[in-house]
Protein backbone atom coordinates (compact mmCIF):
# COMPACT_ATOMS: atom_id res chain seq x y z
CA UNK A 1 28.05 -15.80 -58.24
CA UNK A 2 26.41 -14.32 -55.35
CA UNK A 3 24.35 -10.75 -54.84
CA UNK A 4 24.17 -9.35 -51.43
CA UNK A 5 21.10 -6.85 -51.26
CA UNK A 6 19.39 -4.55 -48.66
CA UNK A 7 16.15 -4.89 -48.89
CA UNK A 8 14.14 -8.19 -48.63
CA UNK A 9 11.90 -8.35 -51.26
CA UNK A 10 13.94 -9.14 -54.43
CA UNK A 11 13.55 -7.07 -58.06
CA UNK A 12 15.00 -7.52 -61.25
CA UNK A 13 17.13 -4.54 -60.90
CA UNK A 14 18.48 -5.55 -57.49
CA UNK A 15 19.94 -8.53 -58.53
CA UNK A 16 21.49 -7.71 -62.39
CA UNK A 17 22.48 -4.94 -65.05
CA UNK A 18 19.94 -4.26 -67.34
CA UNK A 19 20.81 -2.39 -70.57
CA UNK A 20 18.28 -1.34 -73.55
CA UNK A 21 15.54 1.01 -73.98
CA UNK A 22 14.94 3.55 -71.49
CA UNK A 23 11.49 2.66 -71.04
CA UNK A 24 11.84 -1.16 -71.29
CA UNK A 25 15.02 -1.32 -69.11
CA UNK A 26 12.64 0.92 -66.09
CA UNK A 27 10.40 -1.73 -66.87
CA UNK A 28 12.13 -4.93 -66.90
CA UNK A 29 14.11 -3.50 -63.19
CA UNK A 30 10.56 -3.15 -61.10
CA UNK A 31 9.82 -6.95 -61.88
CA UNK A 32 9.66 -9.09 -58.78
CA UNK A 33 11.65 -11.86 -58.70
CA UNK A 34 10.43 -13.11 -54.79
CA UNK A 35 10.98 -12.19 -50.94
CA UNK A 36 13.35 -13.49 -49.16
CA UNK A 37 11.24 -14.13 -45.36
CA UNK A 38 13.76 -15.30 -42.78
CA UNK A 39 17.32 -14.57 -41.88
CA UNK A 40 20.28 -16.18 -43.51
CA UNK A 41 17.82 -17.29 -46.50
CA UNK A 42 19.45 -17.58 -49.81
CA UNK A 43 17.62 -17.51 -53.39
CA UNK A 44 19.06 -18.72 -56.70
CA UNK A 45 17.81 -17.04 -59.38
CA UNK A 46 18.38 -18.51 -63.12
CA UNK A 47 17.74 -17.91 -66.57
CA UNK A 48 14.71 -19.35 -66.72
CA UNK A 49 13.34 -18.02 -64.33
CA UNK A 50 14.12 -14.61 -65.35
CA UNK A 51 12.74 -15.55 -69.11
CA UNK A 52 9.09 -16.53 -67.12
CA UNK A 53 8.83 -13.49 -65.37
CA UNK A 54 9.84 -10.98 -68.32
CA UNK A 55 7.39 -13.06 -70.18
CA UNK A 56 4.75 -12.45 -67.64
CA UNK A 57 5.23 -8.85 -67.89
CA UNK A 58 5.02 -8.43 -71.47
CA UNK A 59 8.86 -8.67 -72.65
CA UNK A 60 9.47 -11.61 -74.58
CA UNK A 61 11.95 -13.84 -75.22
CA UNK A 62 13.24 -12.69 -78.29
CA UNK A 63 14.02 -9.56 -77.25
CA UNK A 64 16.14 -10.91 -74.38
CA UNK A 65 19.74 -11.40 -74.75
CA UNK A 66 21.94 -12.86 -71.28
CA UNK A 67 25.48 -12.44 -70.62
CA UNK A 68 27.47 -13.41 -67.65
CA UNK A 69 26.78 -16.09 -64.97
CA UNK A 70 23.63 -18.49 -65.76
CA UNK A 71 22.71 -18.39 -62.02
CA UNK A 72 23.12 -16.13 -58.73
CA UNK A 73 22.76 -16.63 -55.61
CA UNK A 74 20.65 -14.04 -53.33
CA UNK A 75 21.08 -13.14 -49.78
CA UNK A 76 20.22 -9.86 -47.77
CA UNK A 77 22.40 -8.00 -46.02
CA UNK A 78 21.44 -8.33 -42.72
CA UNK A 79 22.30 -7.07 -39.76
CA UNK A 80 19.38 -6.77 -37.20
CA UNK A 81 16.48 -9.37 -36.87
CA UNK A 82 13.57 -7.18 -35.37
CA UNK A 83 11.31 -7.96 -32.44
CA UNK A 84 8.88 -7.88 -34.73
CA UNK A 85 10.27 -10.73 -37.00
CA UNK A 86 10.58 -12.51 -34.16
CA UNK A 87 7.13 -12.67 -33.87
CA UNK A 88 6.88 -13.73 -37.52
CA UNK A 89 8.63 -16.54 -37.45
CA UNK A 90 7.48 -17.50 -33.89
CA UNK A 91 3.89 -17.27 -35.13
CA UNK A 92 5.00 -18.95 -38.60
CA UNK A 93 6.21 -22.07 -36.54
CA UNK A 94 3.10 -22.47 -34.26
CA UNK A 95 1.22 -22.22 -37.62
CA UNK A 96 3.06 -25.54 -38.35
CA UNK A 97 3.16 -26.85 -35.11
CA UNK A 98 -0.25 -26.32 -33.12
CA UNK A 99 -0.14 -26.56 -29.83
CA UNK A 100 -3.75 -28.50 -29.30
CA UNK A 101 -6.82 -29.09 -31.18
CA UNK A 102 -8.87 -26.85 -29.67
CA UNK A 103 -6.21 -23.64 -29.98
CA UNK A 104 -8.05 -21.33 -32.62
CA UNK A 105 -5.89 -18.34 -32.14
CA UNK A 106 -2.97 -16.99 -29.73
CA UNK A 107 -1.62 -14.01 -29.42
CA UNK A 108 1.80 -13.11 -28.53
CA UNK A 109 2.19 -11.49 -24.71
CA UNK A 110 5.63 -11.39 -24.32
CA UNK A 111 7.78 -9.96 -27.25
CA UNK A 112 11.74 -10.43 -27.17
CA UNK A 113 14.48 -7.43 -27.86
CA UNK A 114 16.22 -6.57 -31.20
CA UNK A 115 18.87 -9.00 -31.83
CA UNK A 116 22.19 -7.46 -33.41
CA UNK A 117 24.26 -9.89 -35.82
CA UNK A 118 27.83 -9.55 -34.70
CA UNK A 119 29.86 -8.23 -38.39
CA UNK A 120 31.75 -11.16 -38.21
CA UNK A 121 29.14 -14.15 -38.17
CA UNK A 122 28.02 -15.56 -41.38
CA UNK A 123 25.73 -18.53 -42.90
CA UNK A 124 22.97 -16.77 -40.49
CA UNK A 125 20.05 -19.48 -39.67
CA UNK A 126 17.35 -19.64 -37.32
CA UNK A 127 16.30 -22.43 -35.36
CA UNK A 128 12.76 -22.29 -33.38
CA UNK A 129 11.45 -24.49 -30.70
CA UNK A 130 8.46 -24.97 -28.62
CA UNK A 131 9.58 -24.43 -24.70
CA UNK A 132 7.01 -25.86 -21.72
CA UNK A 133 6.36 -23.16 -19.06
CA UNK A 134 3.79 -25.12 -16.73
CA UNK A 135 1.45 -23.01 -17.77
CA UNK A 136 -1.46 -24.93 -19.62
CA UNK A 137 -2.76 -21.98 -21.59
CA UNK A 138 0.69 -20.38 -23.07
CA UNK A 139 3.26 -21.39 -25.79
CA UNK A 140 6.59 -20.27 -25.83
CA UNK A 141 9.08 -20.49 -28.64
CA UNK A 142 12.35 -20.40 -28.44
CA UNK A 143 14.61 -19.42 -31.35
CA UNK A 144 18.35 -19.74 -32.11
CA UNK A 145 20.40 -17.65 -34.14
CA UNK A 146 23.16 -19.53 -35.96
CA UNK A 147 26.02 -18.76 -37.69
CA UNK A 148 27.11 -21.48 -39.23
CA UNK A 149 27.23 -24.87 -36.39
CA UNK A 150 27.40 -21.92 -33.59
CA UNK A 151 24.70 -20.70 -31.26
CA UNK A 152 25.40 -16.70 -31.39
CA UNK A 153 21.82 -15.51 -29.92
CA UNK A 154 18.44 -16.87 -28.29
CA UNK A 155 15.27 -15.18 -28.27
CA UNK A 156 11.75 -16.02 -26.75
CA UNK A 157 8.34 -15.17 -27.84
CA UNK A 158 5.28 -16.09 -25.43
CA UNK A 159 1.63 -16.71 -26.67
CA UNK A 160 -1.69 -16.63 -24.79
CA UNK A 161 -3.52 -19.54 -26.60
CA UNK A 162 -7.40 -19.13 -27.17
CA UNK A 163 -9.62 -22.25 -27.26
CA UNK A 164 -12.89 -23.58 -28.89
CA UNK A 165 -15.20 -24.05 -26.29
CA UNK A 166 -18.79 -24.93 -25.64
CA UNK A 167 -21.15 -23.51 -22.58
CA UNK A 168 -25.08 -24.18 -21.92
CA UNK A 169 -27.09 -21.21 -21.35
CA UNK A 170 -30.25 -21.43 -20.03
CA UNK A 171 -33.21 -20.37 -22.46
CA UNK A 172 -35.85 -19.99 -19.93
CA UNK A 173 -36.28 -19.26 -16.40
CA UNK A 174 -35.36 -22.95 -14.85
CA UNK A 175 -36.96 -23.09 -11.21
CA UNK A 176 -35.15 -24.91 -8.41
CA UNK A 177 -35.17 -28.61 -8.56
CA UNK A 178 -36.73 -28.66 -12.79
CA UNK A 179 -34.92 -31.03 -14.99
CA UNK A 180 -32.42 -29.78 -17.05
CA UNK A 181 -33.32 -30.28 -20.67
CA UNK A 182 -32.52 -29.76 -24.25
CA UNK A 183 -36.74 -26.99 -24.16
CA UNK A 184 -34.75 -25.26 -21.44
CA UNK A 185 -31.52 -24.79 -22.27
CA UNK A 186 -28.82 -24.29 -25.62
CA UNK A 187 -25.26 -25.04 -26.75
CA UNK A 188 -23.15 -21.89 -27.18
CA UNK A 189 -19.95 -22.23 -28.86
CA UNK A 190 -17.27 -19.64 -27.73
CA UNK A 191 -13.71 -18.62 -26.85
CA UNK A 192 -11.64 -19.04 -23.59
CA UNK A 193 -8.62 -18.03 -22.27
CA UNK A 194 -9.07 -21.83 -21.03
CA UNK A 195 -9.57 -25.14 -22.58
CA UNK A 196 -12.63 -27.03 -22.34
CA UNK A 197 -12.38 -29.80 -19.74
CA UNK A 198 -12.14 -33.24 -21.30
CA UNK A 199 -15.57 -34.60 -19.45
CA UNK A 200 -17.60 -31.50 -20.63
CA UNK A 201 -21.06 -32.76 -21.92
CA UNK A 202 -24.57 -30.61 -21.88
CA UNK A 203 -26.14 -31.28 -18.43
CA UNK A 204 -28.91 -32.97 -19.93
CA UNK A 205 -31.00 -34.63 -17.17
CA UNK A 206 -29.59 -32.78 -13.97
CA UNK A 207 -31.51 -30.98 -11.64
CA UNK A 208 -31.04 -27.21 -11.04
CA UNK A 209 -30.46 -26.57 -7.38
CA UNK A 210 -31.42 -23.41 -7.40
CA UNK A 211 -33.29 -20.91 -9.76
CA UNK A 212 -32.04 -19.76 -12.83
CA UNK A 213 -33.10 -16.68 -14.80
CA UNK A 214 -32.96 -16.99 -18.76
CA UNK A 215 -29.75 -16.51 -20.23
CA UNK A 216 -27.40 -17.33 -17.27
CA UNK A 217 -24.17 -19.56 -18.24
CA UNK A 218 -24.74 -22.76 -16.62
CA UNK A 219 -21.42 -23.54 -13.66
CA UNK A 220 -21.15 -27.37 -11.65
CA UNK A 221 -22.25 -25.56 -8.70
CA UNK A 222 -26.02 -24.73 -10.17
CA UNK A 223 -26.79 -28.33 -10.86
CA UNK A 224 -26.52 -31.84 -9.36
CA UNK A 225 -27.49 -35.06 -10.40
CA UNK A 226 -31.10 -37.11 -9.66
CA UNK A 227 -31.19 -38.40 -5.81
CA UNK A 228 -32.39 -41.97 -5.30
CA UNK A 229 -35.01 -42.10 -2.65
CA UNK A 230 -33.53 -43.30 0.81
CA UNK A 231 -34.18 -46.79 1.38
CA UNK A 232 -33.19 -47.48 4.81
CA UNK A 233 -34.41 -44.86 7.78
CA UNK A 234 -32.15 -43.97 10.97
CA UNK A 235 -32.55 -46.82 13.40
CA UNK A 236 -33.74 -49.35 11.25
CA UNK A 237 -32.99 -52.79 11.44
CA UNK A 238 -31.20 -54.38 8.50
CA UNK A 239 -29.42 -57.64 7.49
CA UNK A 240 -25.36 -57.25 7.30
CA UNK A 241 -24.27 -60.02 4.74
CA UNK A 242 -20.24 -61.01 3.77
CA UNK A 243 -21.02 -63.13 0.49
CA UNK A 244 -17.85 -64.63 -1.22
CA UNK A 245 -17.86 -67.93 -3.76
CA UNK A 246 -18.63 -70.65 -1.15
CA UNK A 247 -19.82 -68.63 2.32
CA UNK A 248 -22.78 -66.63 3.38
CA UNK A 249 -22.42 -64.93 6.29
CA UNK A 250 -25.47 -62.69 7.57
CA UNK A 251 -26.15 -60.59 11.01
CA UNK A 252 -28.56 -58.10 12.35
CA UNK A 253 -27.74 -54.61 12.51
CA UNK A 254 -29.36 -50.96 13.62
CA UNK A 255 -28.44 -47.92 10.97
CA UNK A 256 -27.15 -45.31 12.90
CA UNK A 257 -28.75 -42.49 9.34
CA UNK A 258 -30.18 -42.51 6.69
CA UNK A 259 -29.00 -43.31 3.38
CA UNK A 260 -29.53 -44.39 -0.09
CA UNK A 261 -28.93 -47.36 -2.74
CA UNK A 262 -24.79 -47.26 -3.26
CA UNK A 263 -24.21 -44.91 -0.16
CA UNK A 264 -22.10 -45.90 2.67
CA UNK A 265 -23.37 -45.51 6.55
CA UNK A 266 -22.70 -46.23 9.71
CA UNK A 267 -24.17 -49.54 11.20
CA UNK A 268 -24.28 -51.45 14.60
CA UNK A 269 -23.55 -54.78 15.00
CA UNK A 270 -26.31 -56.04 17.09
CA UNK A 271 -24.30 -58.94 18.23
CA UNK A 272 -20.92 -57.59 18.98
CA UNK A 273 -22.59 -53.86 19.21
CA UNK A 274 -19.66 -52.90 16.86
CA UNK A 275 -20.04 -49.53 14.91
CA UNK A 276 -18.79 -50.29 11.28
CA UNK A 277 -18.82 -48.84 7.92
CA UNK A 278 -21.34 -50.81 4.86
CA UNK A 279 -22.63 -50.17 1.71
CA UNK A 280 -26.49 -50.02 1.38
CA UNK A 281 -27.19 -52.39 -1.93
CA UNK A 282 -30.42 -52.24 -3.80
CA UNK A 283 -32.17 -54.59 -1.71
CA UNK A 284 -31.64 -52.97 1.68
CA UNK A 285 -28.87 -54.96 2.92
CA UNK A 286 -25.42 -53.36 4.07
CA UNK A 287 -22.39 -54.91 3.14
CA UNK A 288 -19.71 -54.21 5.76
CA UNK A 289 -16.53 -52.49 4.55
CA UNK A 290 -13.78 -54.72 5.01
């Protein structure tokens, strides 16, 4: 048979008719028999189970006798799902569902309305989903009310998402153009409304570009890497080379600036007195841009 009850966490006395001793029958009625957590859940209670959890309170066996049905089924009347369940079960699914390594925590921004179960709708489920909203730091979830096969309701529920980060803080006062270094710096671990970009590494080996005072977070725009020392000067004369398998093709040119190993500049052709594009390689050569 099935019990309908009001509230959802499930007693002895909810669900049967208890008959004995005064004292033993107020007993036996405040034992918990479970909660039921989301809408539309049902809970079959049996003999046995009943037998454990008199047994765990002190009643045994022997002085239990059962009549009627050797099961029930348990549902709540219910007519309302709160905003605040909501919540629950949105927060319940991201528990199972997280939306990114890093997440440690989220918290919900955006909380939906009340939803009213028409009278006539029964077999109530719930179906939750995760939702994209273009935004990289927010979950939303989506959940369906069903009676039965039937959509009868949607509410959302929107989370700011907090992430496990790192930052370097410097330890010391770092003067303009020092090294940056494990003596001068330190890790941090904290939390951010934003994730940690995929590349982020300690900026071991950089050079601060300007000064920086102990205990200042470390941005990009404080550091830069090492410079290589320019190896060609403004209005120097250098050797343009095309090498492919096979063919060696060299000219004289004039740099029109300065620049350094991997750089590109601008170079005259001495011969044709053609302004082109090259890449300045180890040596000191260009090698036009083609």
């Amino acid at each position: 048979r099935e019990v309908t009850v009001k509230d959802n966490n499930l007693s002895l006395g909810q669900v049967s008719i208890i008959q004995g001793g005064e004292s033993l029958v107020a007993k036996a009625s405040e034992i918990a028999l479970g909660r039921i957590s989301v809408p539309g859940q049902k809970i079959i209670i049996d003999r046995p189970m009943v037998l454990s959890r008199l047994a765990c309170n002190g009643i045994p066996t022997s002085k239990v006798t059962f009549t009627g049905a050797e099961k029930i089924t348990v549902k709540q009347q219910h007519q309302t799902i709160s905003s605040s369940e909501f919540v629950s079960l949105a927060n319940s699914f991201l528990e199972n569902n997280p939306p990114g390594d890093s997440v440690c925590r989220w918290n919900p921004t955006r909380t939906p309305k009340d939803f009213v179960i028409p009278a006539t709708s029964s077999d109530i489920r719930i179906s939750p989903r995760l939702v994209q909203t273009g935004v990289r730091n927010q979950a939303r979830i989506e959940i369906a009310v069903l009676s039965g096969s039937n959509k009868i309701g949607v509410r959302q529920v929107t989370f700011a998402l907090i992430y496990d980060c790192q930052q370097a803080v410097t330890k010391v006062d770092i003067p303009a153009g020092s090294t940056i270094s494990p003596e001068n710096i330190k890790i941090e671990k904290i939390q951010s409304n934003d994730p940690e970009p995929v590349d982020w590494k300690p900026p071991y080996g950089l050079i601060a570009k300007c000064r920086l005072p102990a205990n200042t977070v470390l941005r990009p725009n404080m550091f830069e890497p090492l410079k290589s020392t320019v190896i060609v000067k403004r209005n120097q004369n250098v050797v343009i080379r095309i090498e492919k398998p096979g063919f060696l093709i060299t000219a004289v040119g004039k740099t029109m600036q300065d620049g350094r190993a991997g750089e590109y500049i601008k170079v005259r052709n001495m011969d044709s007195q053609r302004i082109i594009m090259a890449r300045i390689s180890e040596d000191g050569s260009l090698e036009p841009v083609l």
